[in-house]
C-alpha atoms as a PDB file:
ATOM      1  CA  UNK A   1      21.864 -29.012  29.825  1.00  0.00           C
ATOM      2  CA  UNK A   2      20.080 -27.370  27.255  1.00  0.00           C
ATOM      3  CA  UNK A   3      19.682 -23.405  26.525  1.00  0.00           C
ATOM      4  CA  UNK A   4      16.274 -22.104  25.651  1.00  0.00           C
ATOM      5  CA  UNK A   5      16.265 -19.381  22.799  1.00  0.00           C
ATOM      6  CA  UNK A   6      16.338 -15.537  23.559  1.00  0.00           C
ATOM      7  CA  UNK A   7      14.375 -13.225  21.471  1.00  0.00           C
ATOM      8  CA  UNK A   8      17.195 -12.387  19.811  1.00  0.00           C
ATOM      9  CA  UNK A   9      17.226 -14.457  17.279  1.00  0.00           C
ATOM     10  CA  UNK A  10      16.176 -12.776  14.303  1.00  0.00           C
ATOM     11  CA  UNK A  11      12.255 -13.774  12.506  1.00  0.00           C
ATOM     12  CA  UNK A  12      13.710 -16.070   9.928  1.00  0.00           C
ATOM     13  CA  UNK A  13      15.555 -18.132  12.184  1.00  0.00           C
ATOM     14  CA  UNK A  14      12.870 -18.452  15.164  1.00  0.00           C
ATOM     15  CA  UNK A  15      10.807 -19.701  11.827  1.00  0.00           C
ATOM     16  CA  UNK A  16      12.918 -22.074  11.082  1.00  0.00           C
ATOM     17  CA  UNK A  17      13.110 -23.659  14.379  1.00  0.00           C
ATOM     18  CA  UNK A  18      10.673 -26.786  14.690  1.00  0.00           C
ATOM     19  CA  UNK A  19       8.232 -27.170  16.594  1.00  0.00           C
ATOM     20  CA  UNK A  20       9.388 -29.332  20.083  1.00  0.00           C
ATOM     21  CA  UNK A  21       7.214 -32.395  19.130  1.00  0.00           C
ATOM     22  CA  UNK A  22      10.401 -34.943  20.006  1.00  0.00           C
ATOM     23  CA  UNK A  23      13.662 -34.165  21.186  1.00  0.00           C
ATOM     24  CA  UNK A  24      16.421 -34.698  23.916  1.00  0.00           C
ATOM     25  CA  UNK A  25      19.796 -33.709  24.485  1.00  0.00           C
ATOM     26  CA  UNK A  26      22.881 -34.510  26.065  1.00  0.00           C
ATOM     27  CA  UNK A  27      26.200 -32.840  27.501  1.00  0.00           C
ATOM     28  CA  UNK A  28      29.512 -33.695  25.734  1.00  0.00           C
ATOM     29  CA  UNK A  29      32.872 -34.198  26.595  1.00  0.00           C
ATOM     30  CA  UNK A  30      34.838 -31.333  25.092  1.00  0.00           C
ATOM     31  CA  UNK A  31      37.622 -33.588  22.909  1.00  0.00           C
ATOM     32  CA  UNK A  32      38.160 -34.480  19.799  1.00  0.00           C
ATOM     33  CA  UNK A  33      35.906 -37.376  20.511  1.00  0.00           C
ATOM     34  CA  UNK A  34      32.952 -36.098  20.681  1.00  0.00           C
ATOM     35  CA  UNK A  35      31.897 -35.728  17.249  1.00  0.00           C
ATOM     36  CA  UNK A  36      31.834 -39.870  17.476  1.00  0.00           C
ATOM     37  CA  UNK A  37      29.656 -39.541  20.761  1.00  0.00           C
ATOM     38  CA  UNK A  38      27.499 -36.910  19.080  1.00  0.00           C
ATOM     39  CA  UNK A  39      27.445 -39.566  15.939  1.00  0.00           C
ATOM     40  CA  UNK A  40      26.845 -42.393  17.694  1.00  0.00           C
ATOM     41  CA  UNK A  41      24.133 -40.617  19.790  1.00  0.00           C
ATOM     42  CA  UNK A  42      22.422 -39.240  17.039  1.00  0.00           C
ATOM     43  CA  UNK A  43      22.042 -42.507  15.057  1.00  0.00           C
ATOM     44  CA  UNK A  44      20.217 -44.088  17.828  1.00  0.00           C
ATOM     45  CA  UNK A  45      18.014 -41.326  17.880  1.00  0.00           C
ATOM     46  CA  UNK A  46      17.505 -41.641  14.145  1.00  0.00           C
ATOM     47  CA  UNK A  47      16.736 -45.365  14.472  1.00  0.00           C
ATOM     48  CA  UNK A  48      13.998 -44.709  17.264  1.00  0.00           C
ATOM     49  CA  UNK A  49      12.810 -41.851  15.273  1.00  0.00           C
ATOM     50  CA  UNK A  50      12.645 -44.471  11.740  1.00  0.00           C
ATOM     51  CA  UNK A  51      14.857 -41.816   9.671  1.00  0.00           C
ATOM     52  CA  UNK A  52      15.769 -43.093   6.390  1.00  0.00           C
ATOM     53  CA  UNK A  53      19.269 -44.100   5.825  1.00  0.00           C
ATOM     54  CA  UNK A  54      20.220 -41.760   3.194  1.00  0.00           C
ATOM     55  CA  UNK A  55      18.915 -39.081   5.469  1.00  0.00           C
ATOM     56  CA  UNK A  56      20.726 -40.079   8.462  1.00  0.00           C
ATOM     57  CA  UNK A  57      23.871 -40.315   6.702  1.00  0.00           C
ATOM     58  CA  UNK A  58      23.113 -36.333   6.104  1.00  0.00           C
ATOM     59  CA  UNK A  59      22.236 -35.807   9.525  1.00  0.00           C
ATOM     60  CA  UNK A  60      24.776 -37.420  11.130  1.00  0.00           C
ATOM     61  CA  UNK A  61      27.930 -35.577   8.965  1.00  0.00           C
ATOM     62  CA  UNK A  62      26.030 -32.316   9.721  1.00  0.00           C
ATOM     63  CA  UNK A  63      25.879 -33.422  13.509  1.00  0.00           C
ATOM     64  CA  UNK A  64      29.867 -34.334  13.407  1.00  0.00           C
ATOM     65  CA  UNK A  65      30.878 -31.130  11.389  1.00  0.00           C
ATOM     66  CA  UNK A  66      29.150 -28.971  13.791  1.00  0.00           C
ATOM     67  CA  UNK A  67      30.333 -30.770  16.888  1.00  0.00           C
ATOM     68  CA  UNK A  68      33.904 -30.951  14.977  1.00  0.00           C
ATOM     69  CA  UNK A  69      34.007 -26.661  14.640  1.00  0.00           C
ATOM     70  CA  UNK A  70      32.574 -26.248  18.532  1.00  0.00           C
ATOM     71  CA  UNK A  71      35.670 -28.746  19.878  1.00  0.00           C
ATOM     72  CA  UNK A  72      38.191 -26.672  17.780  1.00  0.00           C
ATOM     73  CA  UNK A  73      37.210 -23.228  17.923  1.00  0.00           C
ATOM     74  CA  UNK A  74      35.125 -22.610  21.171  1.00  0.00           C
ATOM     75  CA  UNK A  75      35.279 -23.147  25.192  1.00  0.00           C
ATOM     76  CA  UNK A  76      33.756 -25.899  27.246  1.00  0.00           C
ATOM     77  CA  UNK A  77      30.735 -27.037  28.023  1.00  0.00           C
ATOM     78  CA  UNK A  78      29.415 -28.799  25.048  1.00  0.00           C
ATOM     79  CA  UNK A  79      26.125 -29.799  24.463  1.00  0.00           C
ATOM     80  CA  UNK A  80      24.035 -31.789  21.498  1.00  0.00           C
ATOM     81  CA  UNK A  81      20.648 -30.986  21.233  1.00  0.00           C
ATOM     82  CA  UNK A  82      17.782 -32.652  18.547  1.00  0.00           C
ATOM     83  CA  UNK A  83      14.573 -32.633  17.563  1.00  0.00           C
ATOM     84  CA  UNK A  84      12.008 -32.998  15.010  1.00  0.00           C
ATOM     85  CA  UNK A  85       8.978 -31.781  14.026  1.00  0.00           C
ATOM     86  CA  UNK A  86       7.120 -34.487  12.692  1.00  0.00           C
ATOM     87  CA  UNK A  87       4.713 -32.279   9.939  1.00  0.00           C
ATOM     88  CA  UNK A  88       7.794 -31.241   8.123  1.00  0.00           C
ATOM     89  CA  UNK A  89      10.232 -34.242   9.006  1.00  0.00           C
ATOM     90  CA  UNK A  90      13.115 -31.868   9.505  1.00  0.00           C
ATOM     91  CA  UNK A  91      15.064 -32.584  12.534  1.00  0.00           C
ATOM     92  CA  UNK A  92      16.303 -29.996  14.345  1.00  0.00           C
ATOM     93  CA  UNK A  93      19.852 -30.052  15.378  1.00  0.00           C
ATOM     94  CA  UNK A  94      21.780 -27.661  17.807  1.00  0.00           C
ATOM     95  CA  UNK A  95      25.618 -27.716  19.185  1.00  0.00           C
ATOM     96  CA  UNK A  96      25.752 -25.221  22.288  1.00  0.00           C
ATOM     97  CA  UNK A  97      29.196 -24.227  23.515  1.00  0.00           C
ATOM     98  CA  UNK A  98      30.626 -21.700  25.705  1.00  0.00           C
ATOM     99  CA  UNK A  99      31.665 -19.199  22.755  1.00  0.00           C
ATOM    100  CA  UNK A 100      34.823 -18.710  21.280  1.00  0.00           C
ATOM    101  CA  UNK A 101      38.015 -19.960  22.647  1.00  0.00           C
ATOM    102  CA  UNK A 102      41.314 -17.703  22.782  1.00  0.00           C
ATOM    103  CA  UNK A 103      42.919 -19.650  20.083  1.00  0.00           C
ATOM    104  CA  UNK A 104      41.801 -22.707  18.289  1.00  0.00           C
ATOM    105  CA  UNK A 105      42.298 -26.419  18.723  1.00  0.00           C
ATOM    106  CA  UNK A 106      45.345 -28.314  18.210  1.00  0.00           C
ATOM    107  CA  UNK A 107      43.762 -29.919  15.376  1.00  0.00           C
ATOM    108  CA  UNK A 108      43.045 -27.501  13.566  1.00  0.00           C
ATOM    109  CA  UNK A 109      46.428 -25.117  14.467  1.00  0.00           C
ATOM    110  CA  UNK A 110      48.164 -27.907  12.846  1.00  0.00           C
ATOM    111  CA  UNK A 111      46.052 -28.920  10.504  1.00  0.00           C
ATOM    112  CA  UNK A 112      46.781 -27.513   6.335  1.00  0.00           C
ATOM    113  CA  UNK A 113      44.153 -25.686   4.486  1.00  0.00           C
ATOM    114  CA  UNK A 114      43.284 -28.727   2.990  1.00  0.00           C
ATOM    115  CA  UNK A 115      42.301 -30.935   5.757  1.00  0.00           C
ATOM    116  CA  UNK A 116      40.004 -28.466   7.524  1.00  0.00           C
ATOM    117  CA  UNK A 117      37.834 -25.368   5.914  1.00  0.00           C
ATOM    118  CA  UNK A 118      34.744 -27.214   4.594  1.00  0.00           C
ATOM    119  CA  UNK A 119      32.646 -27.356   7.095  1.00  0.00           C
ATOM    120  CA  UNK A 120      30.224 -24.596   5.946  1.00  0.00           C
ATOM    121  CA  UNK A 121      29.978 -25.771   2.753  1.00  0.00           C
ATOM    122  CA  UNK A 122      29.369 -29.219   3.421  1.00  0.00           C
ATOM    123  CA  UNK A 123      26.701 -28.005   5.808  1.00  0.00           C
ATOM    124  CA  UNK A 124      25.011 -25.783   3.053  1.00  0.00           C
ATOM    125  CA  UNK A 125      24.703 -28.467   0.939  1.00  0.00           C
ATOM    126  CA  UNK A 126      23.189 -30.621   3.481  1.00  0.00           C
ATOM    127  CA  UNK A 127      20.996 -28.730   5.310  1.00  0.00           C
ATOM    128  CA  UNK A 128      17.519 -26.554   5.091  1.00  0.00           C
ATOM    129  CA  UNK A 129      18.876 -24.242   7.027  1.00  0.00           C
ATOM    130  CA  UNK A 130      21.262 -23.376   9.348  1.00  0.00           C
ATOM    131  CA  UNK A 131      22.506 -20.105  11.568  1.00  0.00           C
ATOM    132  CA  UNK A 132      23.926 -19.294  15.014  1.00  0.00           C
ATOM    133  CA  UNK A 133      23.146 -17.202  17.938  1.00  0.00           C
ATOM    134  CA  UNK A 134      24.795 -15.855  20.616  1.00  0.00           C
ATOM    135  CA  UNK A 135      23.357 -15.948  24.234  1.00  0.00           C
ATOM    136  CA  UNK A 136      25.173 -14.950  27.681  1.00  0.00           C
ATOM    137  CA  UNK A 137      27.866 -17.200  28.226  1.00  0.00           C
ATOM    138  CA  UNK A 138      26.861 -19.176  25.388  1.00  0.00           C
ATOM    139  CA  UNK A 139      27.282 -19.963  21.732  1.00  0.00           C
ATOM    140  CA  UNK A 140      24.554 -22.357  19.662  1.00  0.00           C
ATOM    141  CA  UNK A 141      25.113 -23.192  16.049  1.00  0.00           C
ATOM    142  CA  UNK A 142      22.199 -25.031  14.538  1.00  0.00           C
ATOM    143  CA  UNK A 143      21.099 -26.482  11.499  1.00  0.00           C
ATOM    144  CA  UNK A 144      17.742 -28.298   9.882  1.00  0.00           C
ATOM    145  CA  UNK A 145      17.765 -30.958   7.886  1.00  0.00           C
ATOM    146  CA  UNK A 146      14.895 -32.215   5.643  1.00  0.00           C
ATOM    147  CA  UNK A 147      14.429 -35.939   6.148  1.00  0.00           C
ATOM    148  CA  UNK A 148      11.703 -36.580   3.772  1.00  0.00           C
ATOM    149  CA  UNK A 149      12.172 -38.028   0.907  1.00  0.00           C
ATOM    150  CA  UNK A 150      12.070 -35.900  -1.838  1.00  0.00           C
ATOM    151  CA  UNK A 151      10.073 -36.153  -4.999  1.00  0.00           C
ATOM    152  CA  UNK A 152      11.986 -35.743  -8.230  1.00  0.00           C
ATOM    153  CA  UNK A 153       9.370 -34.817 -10.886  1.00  0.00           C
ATOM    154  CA  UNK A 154      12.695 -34.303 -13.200  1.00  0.00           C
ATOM    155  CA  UNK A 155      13.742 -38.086 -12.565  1.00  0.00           C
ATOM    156  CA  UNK A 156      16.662 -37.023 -11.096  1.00  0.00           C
ATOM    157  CA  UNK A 157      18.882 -39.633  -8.901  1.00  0.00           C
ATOM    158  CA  UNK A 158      19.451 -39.006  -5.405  1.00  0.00           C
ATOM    159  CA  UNK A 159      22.758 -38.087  -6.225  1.00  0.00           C
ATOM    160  CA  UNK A 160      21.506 -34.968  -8.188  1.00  0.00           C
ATOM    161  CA  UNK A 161      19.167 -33.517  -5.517  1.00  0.00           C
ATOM    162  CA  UNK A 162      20.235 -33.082  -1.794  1.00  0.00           C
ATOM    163  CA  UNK A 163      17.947 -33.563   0.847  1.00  0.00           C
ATOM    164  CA  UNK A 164      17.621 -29.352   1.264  1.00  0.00           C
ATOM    165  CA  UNK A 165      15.967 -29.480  -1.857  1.00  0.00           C
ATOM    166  CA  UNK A 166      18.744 -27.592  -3.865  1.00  0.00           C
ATOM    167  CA  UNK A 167      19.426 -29.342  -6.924  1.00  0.00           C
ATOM    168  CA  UNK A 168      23.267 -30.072  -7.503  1.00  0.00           C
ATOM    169  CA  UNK A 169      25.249 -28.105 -10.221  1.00  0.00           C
ATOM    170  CA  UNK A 170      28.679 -28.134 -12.079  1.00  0.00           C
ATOM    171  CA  UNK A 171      29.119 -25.085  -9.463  1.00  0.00           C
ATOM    172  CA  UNK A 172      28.405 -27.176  -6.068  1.00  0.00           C
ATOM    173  CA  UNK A 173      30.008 -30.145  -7.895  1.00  0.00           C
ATOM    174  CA  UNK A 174      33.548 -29.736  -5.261  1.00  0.00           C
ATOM    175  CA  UNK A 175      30.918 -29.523  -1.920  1.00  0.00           C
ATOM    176  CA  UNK A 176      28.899 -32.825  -3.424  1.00  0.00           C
ATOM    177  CA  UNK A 177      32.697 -34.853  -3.713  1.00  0.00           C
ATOM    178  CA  UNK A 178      33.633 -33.131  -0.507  1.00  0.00           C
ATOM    179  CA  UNK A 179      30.610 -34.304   0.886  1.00  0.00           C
ATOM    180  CA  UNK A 180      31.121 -37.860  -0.135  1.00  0.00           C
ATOM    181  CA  UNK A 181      34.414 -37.780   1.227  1.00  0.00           C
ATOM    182  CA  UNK A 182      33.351 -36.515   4.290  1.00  0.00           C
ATOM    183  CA  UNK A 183      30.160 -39.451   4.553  1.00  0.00           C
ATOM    184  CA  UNK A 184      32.874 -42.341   4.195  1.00  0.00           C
ATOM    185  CA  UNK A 185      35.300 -40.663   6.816  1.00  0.00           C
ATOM    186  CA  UNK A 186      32.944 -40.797   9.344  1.00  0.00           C
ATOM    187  CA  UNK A 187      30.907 -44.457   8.244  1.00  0.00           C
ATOM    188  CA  UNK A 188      30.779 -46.639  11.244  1.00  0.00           C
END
């Protein structure tokens, strides 16, 4: 089930919303699995769509980390949603839920500051953009990721420039090991 946007949502993020050239989505299973069913959903749709490795990895931690904060911290239903716009090469990704839950998920009641926390920030550093709104009954986070490769007139290494276009400093250096981390936690 998918939820079509409200004019609510303020100018900049209706402009940051692709256009609907390509795009599906599917309803979850509201568990702790489902950031592997949104993961292993999304790379297919990466494959058909020819996304470049290095920017599926991207895609594909952004798709678990927002998946990951909807199981812990809001209500059922639960519902992945890409796209792509094929003149920018972003793809589009939104996680719908039912809005916030009374209390959060086991997970992350038990969890220690360390193990949870860095969602956001991974997902800044990954993404174009990204935002929320809030429609009747419903929550939907969503975030844009640039899949094209980037050029680096600098000669900069991959490593030093993520796919949002922000180059990395000695200030984001934490989010870029976090984000490493994160990549190999989740590797098939």
């Amino acid at each position: 089930m998918t939820y079509a946007s409200t004019s609510a949502d303020s100018p900049s993020q209706a402009a940051t919303r692709p256009l609907r050239a390509s795009g599906s989505a599917w309803p979850l299973s509201h568990h702790p699995e489902a950031a592997g069913e949104a993961r292993k959903i999304t790379k297919e749709v990466l494959d058909r769509w020819k996304v470049a490795e290095e920017a599926a990895d991207l895609v594909l931690l952004t798709v678990s980390e927002l998946v990951t904060n909807a199981v812990e911290h809001a209500q059922p239903p639960l519902n992945l949603e890409l796209s792509r716009d094929p003149g920018t090469r972003r793809v589009h990704i939104e996680v719908a839920d039912g809005g916030p839950a009374a209390t959060v998920g086991d997970w992350a009641a038990s969890g220690s500051p360390d193990e949870h926390g860095r969602g956001l920030e991974i997902i800044d550093q990954l993404t174009a953009a990204y935002g929320d709104r809030q429609e009747p009954g419903h929550a939907i986070h969503w975030a844009d990721v640039n899949t094209a490769r980037l050029p680096r007139p600098d000669g900069s290494s991959p490593s030093q420039t993520t796919l949002s276009g922000r180059p990395t400093t000695a200030a984001h250096g934490s989010h870029d090991s976090a984000v490493d981390q994160e990549l190999r936690m989740i590797a098939p």
